[in-house]
Protein backbone atom coordinates (compact mmCIF):
# COMPACT_ATOMS: atom_id res chain seq x y z
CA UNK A 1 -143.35 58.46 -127.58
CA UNK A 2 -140.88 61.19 -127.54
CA UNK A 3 -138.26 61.47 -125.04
CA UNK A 4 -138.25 64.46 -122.60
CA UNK A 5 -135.27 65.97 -120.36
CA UNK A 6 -135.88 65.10 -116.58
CA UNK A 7 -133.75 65.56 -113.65
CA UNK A 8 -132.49 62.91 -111.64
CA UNK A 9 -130.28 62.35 -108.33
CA UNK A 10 -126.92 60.95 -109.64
CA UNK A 11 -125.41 61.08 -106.18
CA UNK A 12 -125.70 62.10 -102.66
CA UNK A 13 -123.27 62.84 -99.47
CA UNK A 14 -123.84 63.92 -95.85
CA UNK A 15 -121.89 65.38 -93.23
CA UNK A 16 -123.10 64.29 -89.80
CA UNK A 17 -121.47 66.25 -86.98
CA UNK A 18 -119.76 64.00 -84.48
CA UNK A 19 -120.84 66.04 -81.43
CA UNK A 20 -123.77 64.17 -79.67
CA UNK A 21 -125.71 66.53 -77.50
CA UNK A 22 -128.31 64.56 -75.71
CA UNK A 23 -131.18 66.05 -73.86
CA UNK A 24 -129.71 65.83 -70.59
CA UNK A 25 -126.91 68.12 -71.25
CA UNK A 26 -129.78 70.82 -71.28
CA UNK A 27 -130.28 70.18 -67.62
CA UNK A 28 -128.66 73.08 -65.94
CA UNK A 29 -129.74 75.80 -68.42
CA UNK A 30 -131.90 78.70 -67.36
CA UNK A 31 -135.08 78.83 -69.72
CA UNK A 32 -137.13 82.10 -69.52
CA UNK A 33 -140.28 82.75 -71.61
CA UNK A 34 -140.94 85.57 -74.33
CA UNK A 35 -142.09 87.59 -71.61
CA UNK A 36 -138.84 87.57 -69.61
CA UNK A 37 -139.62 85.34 -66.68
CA UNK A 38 -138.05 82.66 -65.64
CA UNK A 39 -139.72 79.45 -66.31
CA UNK A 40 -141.50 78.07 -63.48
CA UNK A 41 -141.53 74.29 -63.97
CA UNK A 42 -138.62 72.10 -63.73
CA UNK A 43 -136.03 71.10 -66.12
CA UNK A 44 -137.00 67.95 -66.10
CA UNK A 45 -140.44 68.40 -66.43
CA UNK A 46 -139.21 70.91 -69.52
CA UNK A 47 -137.36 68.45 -70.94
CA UNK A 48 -139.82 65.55 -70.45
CA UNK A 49 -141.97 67.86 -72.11
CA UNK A 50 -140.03 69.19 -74.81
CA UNK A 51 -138.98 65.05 -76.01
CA UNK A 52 -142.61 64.28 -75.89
CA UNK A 53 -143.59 66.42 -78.43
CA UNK A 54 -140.92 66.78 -80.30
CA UNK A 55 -139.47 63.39 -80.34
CA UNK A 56 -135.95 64.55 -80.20
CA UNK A 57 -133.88 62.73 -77.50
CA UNK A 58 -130.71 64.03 -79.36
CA UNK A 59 -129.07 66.27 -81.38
CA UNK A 60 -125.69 66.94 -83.24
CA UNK A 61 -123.29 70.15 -83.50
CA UNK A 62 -120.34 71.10 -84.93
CA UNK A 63 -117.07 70.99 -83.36
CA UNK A 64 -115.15 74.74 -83.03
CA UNK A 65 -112.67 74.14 -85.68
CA UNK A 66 -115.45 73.90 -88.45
CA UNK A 67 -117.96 76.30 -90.32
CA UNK A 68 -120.84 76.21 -92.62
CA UNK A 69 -119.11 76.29 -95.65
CA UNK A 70 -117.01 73.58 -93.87
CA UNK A 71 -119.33 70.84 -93.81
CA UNK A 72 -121.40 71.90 -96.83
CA UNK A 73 -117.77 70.85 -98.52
CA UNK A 74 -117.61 67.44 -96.98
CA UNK A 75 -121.27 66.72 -98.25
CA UNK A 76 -120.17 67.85 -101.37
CA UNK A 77 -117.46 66.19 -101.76
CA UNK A 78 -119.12 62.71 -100.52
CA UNK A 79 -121.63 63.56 -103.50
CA UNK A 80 -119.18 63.84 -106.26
CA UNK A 81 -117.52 60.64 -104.72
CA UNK A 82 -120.39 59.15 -104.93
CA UNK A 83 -121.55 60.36 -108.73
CA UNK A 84 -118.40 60.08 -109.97
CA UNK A 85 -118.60 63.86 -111.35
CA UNK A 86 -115.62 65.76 -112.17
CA UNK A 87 -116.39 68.91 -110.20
CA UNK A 88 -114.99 70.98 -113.41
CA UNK A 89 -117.86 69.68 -115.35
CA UNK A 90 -120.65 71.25 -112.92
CA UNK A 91 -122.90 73.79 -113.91
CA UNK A 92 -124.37 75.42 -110.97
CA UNK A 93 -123.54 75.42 -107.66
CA UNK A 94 -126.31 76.63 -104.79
CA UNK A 95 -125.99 76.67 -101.17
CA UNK A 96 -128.85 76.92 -99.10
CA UNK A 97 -128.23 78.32 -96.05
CA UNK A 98 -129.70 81.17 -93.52
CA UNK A 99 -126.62 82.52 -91.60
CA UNK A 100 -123.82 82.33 -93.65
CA UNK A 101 -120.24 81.27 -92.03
CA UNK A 102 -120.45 81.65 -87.79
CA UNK A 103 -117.42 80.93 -85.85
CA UNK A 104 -117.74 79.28 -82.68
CA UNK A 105 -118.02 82.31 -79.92
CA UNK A 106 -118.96 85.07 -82.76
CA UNK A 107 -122.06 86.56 -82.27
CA UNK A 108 -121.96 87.85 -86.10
CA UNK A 109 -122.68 85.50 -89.62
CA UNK A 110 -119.92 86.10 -92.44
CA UNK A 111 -121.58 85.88 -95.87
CA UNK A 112 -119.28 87.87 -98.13
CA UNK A 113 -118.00 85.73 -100.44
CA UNK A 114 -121.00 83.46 -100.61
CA UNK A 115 -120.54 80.73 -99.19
CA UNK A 116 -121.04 78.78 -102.38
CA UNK A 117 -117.99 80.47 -104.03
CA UNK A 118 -115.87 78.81 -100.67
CA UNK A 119 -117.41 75.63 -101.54
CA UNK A 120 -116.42 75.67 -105.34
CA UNK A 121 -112.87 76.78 -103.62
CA UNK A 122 -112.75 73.79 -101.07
CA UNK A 123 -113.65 71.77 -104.18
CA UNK A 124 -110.71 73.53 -105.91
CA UNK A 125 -112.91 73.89 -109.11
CA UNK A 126 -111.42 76.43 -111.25
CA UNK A 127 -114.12 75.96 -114.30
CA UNK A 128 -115.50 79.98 -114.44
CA UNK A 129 -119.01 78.39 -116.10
CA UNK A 130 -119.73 76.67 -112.70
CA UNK A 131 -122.04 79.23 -110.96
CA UNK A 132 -121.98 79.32 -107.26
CA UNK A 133 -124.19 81.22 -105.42
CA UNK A 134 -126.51 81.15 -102.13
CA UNK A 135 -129.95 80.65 -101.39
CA UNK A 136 -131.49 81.72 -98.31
CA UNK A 137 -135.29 80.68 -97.88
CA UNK A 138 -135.59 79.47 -94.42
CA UNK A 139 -135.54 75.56 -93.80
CA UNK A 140 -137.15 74.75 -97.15
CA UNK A 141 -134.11 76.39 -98.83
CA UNK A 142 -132.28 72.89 -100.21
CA UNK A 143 -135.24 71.72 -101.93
CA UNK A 144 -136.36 75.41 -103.67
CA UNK A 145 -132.47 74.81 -104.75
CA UNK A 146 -133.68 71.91 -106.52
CA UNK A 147 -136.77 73.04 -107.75
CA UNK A 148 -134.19 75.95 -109.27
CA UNK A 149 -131.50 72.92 -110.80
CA UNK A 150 -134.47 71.25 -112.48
CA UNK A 151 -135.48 74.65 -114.32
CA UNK A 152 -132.15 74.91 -115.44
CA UNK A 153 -131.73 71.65 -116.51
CA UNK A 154 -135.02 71.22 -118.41
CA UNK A 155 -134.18 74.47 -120.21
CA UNK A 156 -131.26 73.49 -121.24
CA UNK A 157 -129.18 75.53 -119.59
CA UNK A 158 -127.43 72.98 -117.46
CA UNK A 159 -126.87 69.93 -117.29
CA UNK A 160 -125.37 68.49 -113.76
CA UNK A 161 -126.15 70.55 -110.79
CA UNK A 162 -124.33 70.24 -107.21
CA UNK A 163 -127.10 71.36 -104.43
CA UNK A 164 -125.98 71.79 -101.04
CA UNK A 165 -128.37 72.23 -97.91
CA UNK A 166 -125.93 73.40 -94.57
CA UNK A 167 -126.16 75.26 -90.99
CA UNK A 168 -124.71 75.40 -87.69
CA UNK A 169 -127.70 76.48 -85.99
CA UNK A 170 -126.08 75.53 -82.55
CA UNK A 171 -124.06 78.88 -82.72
CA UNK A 172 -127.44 81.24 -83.22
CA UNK A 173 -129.89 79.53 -80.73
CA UNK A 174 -129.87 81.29 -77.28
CA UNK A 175 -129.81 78.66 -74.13
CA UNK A 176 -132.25 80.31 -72.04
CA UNK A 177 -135.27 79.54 -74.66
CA UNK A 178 -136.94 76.08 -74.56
CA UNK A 179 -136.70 76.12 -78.20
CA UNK A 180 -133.04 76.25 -78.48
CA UNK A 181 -133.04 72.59 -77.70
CA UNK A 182 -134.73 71.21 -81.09
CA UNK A 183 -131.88 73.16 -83.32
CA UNK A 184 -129.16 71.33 -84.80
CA UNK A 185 -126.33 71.22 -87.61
CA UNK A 186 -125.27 69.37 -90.37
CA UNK A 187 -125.21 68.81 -94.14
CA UNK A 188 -126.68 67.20 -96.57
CA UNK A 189 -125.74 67.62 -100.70
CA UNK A 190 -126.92 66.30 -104.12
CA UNK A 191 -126.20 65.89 -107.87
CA UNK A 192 -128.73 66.58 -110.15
CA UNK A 193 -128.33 65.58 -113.92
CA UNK A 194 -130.22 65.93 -117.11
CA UNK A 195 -131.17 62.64 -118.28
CA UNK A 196 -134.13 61.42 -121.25
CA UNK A 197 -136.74 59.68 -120.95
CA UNK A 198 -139.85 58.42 -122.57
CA UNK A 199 -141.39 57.88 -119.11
CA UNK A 200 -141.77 60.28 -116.12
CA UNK A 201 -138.41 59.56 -113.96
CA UNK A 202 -136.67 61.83 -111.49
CA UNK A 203 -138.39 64.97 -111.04
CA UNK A 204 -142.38 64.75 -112.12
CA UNK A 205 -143.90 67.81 -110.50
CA UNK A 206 -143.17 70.83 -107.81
CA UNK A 207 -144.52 73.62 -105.97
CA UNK A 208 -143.66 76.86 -103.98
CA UNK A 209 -145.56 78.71 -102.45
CA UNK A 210 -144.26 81.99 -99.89
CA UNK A 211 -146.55 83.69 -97.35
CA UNK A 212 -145.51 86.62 -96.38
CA UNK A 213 -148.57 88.50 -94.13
CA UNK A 214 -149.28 87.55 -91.02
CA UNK A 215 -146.76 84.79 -90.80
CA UNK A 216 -143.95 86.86 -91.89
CA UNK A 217 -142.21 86.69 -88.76
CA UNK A 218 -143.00 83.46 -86.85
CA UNK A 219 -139.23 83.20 -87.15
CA UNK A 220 -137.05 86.06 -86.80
CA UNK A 221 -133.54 87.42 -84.60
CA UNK A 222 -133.94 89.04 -81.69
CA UNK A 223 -132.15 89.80 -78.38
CA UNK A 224 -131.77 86.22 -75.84
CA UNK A 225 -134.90 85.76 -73.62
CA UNK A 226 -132.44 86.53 -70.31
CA UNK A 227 -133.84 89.78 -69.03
CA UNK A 228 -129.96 90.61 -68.23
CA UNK A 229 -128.29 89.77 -71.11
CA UNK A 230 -126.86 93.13 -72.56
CA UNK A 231 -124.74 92.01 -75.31
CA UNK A 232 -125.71 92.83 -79.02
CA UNK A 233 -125.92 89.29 -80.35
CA UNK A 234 -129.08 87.92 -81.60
CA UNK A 235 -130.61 84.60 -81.56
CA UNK A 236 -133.31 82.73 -83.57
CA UNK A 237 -136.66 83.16 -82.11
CA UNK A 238 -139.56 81.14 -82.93
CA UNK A 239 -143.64 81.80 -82.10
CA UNK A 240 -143.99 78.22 -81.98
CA UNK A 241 -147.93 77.66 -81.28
CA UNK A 242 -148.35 79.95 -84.40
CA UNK A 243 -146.06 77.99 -86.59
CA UNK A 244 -147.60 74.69 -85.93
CA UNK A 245 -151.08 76.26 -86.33
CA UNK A 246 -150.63 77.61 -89.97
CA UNK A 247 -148.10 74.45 -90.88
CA UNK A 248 -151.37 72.34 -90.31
CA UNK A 249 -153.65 74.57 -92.75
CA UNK A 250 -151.10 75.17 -95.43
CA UNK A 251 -148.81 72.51 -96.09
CA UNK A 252 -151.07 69.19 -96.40
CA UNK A 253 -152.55 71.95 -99.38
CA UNK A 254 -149.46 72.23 -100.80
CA UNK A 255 -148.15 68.69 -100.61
CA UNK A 256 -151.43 68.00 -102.40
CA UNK A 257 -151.43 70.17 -105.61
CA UNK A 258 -147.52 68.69 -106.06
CA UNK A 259 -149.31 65.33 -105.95
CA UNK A 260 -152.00 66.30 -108.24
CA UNK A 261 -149.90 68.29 -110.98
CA UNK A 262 -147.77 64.93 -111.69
CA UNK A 263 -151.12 63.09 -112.16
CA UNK A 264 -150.84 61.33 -109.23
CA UNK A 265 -152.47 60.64 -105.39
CA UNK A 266 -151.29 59.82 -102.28
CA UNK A 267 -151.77 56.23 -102.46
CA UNK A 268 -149.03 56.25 -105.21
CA UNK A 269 -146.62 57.29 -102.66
CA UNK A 270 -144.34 54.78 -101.45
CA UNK A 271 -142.53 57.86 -99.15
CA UNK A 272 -142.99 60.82 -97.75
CA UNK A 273 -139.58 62.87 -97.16
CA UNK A 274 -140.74 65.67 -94.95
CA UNK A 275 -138.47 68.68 -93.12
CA UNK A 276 -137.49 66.85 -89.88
CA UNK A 277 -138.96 69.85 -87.62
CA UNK A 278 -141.22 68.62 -85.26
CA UNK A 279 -142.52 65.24 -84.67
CA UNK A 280 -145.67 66.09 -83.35
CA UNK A 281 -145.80 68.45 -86.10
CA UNK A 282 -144.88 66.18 -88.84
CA UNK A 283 -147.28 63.49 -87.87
CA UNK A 284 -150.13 65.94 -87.72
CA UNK A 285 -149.57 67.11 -91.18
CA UNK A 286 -149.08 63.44 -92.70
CA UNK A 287 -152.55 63.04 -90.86
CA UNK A 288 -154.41 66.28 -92.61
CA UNK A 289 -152.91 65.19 -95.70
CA UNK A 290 -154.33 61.70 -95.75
CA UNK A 291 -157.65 63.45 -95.12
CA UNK A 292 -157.69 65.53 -98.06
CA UNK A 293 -157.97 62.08 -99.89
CA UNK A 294 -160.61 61.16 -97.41
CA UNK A 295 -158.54 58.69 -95.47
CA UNK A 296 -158.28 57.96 -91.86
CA UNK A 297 -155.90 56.15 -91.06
CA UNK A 298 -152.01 56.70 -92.80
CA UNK A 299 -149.29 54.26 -92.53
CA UNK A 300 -146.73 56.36 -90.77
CA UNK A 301 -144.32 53.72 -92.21
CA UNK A 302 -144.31 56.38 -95.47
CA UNK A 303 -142.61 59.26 -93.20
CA UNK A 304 -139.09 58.25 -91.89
CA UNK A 305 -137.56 60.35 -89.32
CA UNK A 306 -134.31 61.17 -87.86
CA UNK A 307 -135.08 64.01 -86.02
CA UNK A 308 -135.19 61.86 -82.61
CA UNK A 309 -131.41 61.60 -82.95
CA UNK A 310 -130.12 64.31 -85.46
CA UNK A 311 -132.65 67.25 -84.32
CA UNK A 312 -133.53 69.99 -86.64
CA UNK A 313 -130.57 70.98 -89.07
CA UNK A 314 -133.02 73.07 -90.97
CA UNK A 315 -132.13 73.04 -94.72
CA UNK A 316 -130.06 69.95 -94.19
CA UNK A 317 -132.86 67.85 -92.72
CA UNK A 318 -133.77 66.89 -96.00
CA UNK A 319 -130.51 65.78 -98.21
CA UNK A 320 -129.66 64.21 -94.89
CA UNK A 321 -132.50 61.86 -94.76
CA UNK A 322 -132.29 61.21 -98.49
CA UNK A 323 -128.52 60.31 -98.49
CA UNK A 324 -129.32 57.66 -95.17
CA UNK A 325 -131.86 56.08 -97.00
CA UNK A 326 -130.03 55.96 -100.27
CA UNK A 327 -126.50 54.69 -99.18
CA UNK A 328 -128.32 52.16 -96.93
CA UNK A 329 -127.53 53.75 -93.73
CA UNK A 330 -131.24 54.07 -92.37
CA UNK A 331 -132.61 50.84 -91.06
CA UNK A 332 -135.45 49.53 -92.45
CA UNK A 333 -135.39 52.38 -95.58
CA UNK A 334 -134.42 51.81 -99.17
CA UNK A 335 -135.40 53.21 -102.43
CA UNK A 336 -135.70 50.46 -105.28
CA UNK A 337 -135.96 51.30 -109.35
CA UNK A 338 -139.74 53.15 -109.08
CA UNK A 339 -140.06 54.58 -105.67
CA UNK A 340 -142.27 57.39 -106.05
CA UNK A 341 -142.12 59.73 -103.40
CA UNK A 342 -142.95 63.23 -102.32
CA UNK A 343 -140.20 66.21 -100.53
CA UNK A 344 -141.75 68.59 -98.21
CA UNK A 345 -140.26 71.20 -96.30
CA UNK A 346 -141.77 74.69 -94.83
CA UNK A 347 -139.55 77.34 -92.99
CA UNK A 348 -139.06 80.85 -92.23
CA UNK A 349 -140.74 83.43 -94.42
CA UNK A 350 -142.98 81.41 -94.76
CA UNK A 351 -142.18 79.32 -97.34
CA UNK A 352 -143.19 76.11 -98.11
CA UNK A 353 -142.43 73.78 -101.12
CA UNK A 354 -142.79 70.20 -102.25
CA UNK A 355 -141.08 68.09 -105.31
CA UNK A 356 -142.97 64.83 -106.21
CA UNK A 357 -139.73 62.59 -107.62
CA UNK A 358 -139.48 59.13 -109.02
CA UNK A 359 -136.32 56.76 -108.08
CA UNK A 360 -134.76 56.24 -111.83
CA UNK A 361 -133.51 52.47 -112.71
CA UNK A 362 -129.64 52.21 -111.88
């Protein structure tokens, strides 16, 4: 049997902010609806509510002195620790991100450089041939980055490839919407390397998919839900019931044909590593998925999740959860020589992707 290029994690790093925002401190807010009314219910009940079907009881942010391109850094840099890559050697480096550099008490995002060109400068790489640029594409945006390192890498064209996922939603999510309570930061990065094999390792199969109709703008800026707030700055806004609706139809699809185009089912899946977004939400779709192989009951030991205590850090929910579980940081998680497991994520757009990867021998 011939040998064929695959890609496959070399090394991994995570910055985790050290800001603990628990539920509680959300006690005194004023939440008002879409509609610009003040909530009616308590909140309490609002929180009682909100941790119910969410599952978040906690959440981390960033501390004033540090951006975006801040913490993507200290992932990276944990990653090349980690690898042992000499960061002049690097091909390509992509950031996924959605709003660029925000400083604490700035209403506006600074993307200009790209925040991938202050990474390669925080790593002090001087190498012109490594490529930095961004990669905006809503919360599945780190793992379409690797989806776009393994192209390059089975052409040819690269050969190690630093992907970074990283946001500071805390400083775009306005505190008079419910919904500003599940958003969170941190960052999460990778390695990806060309290695051969004769056997499927690493990366075995992906897929994309975008909808861009009706679903366009489930997630979108606008003005704060405070019927007196005057001030220019916009916030994330999300029509939640929607969302979750067309989550549940598309991305147990999706997750499917990944499975299916590396030969595969979901019964050779020791692990599913899906964006930590909702609880309720992710459970539901590990459930529809399960039934598209006509099976009732899942083990919901497949599908970790740290979103109880991390929240949703959007494109660095998943390089998060992956570096835990790989440095031994997770309890009760490991990967061992043959893990096969499948990388989810959906987010604004809508996009929604999934990479079916095998755990190479060490």
């Amino acid at each position: 049997m011939n040998k064929q290029i695959y890609s496959i994690i070399i090394g991994s790093g995570s910055y985790i902010p050290t800001h603990v925002v628990p539920n509680a401190d959300f006690i005194n807010n004023e939440f008002y609806g879409p509609d610009g009314l003040k909530l009616t219910k308590s909140n309490q009940v609002i929180i009682d509510q909100f941790e119910q079907i969410t599952g978040i009881q906690e959440r981390r942010y960033v501390t004033d002195d540090l951006l975006t391109s801040d913490i993507a850094s200290l992932a990276a840099k944990e990653a090349l620790i980690v690898s042992g890559v000499d960061p002049e050697t690097l091909d390509y480096i992509i950031v996924a991100h959605n709003f660029g550099d925000v400083t604490a008490g700035n209403s506006y995002t600074d993307m200009v450089p790209a925040l991938a060109s202050r990474v390669k400068n925080q790593l002090g790489i001087t190498n012109p041939d490594t490529v930095a640029y961004d990669l905006p594409f809503g919360c599945a945006g780190w793992l379409q980055g690797v989806i776009q390192a393994d192209g390059y890498i089975r052409s040819g064209d690269a050969k190690k490839v630093l992907i970074i996922g990283a946001e500071t939603l805390s400083r775009i999510c306005d505190p008079h919407d419910r919904d500003s309570m599940i958003y969170a930061d941190g960052a999460g990065a990778v390695i990806l390397a060309a290695t051969e094999s004769e056997e499927p390792v690493g990366i075995i199969s992906h897929t994309t998919k975008s909808y861009a109709n009706e679903l366009t703008y489930v997630l979108k800026m606008c003005k704060s839900a405070h019927p007196e707030y005057t001030g220019d700055r916009l916030f994330l806004k999300m029509q939640g019931r929607k969302l979750y609706e067309h989550v549940l139809k598309i991305v147990p699809g999706v997750i499917k044909e990944c499975i299916t185009k590396a030969g595969l089912s979901i019964e050779d899946m020791d692990k599913l590593l899906i964006h930590q977004a909702n609880n309720k939400m992710d459970e539901a779709v590990l459930k529809q998925l399960y039934e598209l192989y006509d099976i009732k009951s899942p083990s919901t030991d497949i599908m970790p999740m740290t979103i109880s205590w991390l929240g949703n850090s959007s494109v660095a929910t998943l390089p998060t959860l992956y570096d835990l579980i790989e440095r031994n940081k997770f309890e009760g998680q490991e990967f061992t020589a043959g893990t096969m497991m499948v990388f989810a994520a959906v987010g604004a757009g809508v996009n929604v992707n999934a990479v079916v990867y095998k755990i190479p021998a060490k």
